[in-house]
N, C-alpha and C. Protein backbone atom coordinates (compact mmCIF):
# COMPACT_ATOMS: atom_id res chain seq x y z
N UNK A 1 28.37 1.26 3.83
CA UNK A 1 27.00 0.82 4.07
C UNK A 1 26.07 1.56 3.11
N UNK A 2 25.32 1.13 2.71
CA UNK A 2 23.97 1.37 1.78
C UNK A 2 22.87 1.18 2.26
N UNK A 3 21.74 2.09 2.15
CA UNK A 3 20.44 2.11 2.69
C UNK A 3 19.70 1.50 2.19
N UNK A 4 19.06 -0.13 2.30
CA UNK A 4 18.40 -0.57 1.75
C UNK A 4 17.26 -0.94 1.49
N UNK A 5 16.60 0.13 2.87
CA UNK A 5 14.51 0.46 3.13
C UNK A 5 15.08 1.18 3.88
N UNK A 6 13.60 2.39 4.18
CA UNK A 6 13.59 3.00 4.86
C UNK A 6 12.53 2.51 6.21
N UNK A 7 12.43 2.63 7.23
CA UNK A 7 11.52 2.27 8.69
C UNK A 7 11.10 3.87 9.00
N UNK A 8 10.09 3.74 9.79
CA UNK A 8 9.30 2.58 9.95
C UNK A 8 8.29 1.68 8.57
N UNK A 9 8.43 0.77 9.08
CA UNK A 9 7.34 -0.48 8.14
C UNK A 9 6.62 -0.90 9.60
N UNK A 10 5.19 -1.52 9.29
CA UNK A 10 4.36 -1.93 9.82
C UNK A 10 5.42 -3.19 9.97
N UNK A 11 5.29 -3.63 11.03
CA UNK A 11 5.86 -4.65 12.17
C UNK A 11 6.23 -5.89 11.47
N UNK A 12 4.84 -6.43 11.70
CA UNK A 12 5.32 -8.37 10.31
C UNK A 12 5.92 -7.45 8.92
N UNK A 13 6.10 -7.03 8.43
CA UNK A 13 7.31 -6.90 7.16
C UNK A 13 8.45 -6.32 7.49
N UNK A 14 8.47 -5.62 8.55
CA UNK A 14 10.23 -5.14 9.03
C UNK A 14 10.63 -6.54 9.09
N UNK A 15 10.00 -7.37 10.23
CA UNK A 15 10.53 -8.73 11.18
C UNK A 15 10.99 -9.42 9.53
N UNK A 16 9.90 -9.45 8.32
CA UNK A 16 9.89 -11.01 7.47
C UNK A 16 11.02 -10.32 6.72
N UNK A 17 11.26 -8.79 6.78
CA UNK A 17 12.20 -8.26 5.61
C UNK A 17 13.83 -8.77 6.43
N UNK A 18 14.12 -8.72 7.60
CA UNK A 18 15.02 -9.02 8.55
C UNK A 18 15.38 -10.60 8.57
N UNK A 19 13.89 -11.56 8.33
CA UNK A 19 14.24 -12.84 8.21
C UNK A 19 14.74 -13.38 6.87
N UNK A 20 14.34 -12.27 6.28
CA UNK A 20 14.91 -13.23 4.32
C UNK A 20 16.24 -12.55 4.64
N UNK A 21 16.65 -11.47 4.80
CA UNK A 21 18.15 -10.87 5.50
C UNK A 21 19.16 -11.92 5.85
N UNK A 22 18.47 -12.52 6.99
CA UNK A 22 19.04 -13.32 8.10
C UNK A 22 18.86 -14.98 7.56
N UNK A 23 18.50 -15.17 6.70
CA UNK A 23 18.00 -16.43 5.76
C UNK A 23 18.85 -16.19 4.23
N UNK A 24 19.29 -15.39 3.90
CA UNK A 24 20.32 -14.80 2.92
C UNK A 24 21.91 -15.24 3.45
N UNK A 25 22.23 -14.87 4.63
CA UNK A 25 23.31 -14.94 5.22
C UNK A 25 24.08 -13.27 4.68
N UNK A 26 23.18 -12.11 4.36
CA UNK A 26 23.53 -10.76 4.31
C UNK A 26 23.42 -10.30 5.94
N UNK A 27 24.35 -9.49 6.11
CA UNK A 27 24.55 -9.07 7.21
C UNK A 27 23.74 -7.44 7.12
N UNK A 28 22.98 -6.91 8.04
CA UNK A 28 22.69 -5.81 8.28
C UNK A 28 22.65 -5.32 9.38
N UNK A 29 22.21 -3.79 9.42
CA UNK A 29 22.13 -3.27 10.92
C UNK A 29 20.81 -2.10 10.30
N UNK A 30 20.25 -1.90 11.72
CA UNK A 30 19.35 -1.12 12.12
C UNK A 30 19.79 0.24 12.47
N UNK A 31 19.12 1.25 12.10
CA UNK A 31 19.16 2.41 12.65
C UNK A 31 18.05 3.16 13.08
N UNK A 32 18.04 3.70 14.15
CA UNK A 32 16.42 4.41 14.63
C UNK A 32 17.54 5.85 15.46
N UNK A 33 16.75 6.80 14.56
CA UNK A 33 17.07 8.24 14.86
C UNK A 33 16.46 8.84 16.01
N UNK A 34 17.50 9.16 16.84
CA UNK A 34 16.75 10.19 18.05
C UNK A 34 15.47 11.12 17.96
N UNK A 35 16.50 11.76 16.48
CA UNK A 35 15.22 13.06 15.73
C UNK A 35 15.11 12.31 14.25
N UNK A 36 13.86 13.13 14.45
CA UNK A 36 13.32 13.12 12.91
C UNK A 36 14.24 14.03 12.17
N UNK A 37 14.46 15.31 12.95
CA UNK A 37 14.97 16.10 12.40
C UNK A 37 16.51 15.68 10.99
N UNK A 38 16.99 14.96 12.47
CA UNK A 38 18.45 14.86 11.91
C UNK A 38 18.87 13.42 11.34
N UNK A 39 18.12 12.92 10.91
CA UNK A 39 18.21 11.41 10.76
C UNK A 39 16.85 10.43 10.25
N UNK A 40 16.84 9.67 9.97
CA UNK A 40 15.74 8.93 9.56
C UNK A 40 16.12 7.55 9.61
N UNK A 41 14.79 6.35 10.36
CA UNK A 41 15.00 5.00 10.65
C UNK A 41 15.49 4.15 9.66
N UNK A 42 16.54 3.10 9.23
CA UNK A 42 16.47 2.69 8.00
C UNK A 42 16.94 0.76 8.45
N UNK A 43 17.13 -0.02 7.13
CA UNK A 43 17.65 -0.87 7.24
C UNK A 43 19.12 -0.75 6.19
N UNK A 44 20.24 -1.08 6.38
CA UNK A 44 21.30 -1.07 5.98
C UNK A 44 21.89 -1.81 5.57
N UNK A 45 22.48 -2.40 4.84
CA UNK A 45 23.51 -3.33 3.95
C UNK A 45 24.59 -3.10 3.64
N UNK A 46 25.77 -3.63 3.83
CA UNK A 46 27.49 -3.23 2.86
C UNK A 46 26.82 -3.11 1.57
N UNK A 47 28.01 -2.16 1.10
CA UNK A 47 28.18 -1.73 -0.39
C UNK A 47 27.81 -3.39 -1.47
N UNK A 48 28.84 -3.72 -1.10
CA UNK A 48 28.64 -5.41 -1.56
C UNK A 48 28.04 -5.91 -1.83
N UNK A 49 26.84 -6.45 -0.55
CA UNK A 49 26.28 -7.27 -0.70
C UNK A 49 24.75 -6.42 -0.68
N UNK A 50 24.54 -4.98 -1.36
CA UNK A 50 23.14 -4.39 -1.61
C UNK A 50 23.17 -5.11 -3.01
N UNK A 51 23.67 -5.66 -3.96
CA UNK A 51 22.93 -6.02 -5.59
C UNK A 51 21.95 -7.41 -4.65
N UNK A 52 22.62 -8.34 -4.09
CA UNK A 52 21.86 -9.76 -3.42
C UNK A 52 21.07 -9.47 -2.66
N UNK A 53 20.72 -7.97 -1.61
CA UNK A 53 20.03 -8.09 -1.07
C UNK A 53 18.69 -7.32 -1.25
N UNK A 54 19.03 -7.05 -2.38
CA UNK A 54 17.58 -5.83 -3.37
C UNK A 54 17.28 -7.06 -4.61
N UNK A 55 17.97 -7.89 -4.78
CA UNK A 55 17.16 -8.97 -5.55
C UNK A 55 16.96 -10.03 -4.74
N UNK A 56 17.48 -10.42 -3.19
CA UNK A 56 16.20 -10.89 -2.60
C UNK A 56 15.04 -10.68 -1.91
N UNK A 57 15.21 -9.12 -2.02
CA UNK A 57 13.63 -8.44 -1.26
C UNK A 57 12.81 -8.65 -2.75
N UNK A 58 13.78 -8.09 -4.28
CA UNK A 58 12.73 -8.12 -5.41
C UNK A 58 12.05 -9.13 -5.45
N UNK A 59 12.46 -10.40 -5.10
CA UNK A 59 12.33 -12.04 -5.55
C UNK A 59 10.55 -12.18 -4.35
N UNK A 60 11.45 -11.55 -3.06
CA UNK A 60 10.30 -11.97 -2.71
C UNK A 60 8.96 -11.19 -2.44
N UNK A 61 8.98 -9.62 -2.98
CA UNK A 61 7.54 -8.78 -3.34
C UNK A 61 7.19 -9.40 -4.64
N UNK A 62 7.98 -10.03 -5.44
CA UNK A 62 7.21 -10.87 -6.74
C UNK A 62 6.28 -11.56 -6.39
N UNK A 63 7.00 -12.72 -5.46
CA UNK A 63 6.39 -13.84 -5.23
C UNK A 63 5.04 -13.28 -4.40
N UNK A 64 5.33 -12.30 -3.58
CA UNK A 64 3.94 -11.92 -2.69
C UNK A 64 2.82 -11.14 -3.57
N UNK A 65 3.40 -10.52 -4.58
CA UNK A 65 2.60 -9.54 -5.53
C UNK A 65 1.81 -11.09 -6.60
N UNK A 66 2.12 -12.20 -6.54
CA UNK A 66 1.82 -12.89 -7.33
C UNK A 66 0.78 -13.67 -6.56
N UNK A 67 1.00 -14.34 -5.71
CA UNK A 67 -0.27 -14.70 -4.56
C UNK A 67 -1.18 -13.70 -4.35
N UNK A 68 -0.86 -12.81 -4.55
CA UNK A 68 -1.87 -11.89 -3.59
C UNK A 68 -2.97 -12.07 -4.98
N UNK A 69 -2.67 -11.44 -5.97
CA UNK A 69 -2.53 -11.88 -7.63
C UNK A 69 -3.91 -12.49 -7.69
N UNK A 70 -3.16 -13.63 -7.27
CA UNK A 70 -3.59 -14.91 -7.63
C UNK A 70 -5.11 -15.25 -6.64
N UNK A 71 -4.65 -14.43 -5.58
CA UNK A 71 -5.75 -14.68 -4.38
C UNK A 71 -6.89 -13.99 -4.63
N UNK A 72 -6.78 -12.50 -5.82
CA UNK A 72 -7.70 -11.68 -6.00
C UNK A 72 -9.13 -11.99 -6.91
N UNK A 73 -7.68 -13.05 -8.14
CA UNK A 73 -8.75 -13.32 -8.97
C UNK A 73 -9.68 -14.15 -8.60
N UNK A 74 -9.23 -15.54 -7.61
CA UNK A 74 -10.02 -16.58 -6.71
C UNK A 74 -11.43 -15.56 -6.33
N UNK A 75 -10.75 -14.98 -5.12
CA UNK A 75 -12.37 -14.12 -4.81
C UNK A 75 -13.29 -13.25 -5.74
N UNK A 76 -12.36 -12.77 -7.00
CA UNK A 76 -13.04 -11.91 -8.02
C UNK A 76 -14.16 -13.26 -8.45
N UNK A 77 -13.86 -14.57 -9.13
CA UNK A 77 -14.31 -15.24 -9.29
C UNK A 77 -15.54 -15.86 -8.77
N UNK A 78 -15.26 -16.34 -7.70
CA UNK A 78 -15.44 -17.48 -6.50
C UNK A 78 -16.86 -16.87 -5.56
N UNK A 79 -16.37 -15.50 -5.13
CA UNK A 79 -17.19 -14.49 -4.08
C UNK A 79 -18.06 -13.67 -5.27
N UNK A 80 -17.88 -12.67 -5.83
CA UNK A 80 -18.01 -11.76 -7.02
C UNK A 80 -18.86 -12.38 -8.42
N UNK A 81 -18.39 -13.64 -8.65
CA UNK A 81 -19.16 -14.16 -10.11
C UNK A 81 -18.39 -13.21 -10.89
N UNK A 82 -17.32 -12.92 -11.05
CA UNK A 82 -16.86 -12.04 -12.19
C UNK A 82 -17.55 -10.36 -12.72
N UNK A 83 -17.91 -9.97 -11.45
CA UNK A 83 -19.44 -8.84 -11.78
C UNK A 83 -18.37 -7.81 -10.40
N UNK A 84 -18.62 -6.13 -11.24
CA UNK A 84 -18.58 -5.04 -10.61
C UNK A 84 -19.74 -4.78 -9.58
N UNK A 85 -20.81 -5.38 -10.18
CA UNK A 85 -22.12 -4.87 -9.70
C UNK A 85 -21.69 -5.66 -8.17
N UNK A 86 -21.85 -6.95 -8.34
CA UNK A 86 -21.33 -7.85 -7.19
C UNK A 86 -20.30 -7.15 -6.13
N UNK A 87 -19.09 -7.03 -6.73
CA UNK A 87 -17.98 -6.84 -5.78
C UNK A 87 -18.66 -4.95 -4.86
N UNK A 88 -19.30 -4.82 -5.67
CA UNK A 88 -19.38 -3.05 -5.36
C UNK A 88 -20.44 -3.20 -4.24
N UNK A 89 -21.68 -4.09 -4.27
CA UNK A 89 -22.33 -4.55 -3.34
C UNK A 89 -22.27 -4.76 -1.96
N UNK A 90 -20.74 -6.20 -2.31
CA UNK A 90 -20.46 -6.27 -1.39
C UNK A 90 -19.12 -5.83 -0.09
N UNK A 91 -18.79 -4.55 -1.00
CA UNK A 91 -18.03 -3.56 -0.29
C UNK A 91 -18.75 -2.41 0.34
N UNK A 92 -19.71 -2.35 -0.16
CA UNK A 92 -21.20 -1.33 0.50
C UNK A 92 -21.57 -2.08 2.09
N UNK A 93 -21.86 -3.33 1.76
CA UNK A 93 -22.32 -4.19 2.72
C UNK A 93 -21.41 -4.33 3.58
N UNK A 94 -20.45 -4.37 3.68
CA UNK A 94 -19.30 -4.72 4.57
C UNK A 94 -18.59 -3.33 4.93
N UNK A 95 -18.52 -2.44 4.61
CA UNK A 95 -18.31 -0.69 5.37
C UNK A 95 -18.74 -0.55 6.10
N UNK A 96 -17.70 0.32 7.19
CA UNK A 96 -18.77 0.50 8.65
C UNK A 96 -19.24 2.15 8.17
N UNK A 97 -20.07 2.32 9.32
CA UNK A 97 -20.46 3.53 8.98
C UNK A 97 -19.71 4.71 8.80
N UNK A 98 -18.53 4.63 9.42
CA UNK A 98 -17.68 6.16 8.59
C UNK A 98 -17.34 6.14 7.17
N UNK A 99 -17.04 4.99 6.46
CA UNK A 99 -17.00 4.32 5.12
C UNK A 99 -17.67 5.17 4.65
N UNK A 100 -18.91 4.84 5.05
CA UNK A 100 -20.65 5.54 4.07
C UNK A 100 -20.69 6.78 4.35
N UNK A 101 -20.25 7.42 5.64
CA UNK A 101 -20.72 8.90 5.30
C UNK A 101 -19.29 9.68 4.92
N UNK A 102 -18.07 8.89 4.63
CA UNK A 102 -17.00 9.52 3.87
C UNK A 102 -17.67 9.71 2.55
N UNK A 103 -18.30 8.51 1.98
CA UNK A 103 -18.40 8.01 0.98
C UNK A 103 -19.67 9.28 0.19
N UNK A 104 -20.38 9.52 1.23
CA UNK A 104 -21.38 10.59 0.93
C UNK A 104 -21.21 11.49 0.94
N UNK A 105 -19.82 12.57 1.74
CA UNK A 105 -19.27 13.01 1.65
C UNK A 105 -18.79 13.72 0.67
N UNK A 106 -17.90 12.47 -0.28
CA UNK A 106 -17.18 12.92 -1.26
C UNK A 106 -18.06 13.24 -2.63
N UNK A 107 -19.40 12.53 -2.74
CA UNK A 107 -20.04 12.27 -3.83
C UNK A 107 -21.01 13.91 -3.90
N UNK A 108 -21.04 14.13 -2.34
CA UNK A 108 -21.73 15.87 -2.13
C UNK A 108 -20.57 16.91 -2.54
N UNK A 109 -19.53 16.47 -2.21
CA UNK A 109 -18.21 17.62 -2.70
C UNK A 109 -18.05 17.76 -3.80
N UNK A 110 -17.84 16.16 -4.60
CA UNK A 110 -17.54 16.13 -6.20
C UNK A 110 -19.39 16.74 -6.84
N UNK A 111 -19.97 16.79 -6.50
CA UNK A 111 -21.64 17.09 -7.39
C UNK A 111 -21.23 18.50 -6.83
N UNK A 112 -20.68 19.14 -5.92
CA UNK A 112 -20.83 20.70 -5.67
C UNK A 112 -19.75 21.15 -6.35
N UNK A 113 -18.78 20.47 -6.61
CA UNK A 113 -17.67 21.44 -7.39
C UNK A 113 -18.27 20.79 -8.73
N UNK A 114 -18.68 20.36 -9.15
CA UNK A 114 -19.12 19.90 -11.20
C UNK A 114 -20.98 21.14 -11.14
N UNK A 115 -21.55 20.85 -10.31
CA UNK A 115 -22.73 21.86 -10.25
C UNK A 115 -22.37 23.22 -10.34
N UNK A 116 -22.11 23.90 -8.98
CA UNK A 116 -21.69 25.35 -8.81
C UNK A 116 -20.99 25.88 -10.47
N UNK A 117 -20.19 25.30 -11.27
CA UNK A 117 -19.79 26.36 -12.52
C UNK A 117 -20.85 26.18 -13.24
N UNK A 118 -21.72 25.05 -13.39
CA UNK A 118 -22.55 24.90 -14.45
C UNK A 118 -23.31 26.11 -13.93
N UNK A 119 -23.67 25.83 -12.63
CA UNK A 119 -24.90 27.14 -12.56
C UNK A 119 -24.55 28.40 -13.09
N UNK A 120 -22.96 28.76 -12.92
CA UNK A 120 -22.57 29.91 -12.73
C UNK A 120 -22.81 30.15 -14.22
N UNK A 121 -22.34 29.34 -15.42
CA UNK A 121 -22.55 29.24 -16.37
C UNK A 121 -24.29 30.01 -16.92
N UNK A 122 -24.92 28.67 -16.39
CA UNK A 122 -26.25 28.76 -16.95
C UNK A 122 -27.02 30.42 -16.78
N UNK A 123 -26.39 30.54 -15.29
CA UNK A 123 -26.78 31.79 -14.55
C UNK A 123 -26.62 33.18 -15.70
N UNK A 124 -25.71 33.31 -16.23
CA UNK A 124 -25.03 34.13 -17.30
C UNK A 124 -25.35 34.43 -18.23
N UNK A 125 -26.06 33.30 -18.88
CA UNK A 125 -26.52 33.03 -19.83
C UNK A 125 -28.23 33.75 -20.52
């Protein structure tokens, strides 16, 4: 047997990774470890049949990496007008409020670590 993902995965892609499995006619098994310690959750495959079943998971993160793709540029387009200014807008607009004060957050951390040497600098000087 060969380890052919590791689990946990968020729920709908264990199940859809199990149905292209089971839609392959590759046989697998499940494993879920008592401990973390001594073991780790996985999905499994014979020696054999891991080349068919890592080029039909490849086949189908293509196909999903290509819609998704495809779905980005639609809204880059469509929603956006092709504009940063746009998309940045409307990711401002649509954040809930922990978003914004992460967001303020980080912009007070990054200006205090680029400030503090300059001063220290200037200070010296």
């Amino acid at each position: 047997m060969k380890r052919l993902t590791s689990l946990p995965l968020p729920t709908d892609q264990e199940r859809e990774i199990l149905r292209l499995l089971d839609a392959a006619g590759i046989a697998h098994q499940e494993t879920r470890a008592k401990s973390r310690l001594f073991g780790s959750d996985a999905i499994w495959v014979a020696a054999a049949d891991y080349p068919h079943a890592k080029e039909v998971l490849d086949r189908e993160a293509a196909e999903y990496a290509s819609a998704a793709r495809e779905k980005w540029r639609a809204e880059w387009r469509d929603e956006h007008g092709s504009s940063y200014a746009r998309w940045l807008w409307s990711r401002a607009r649509n954040a809930s409020m922990e978003d914004l004060v992460k967001a303020i957050l980080l912009i007070v951390l990054v200006s205090v670590m680029l400030l503090y040497p300059l001063a220290l600098v200037l200070s010296a000087s």
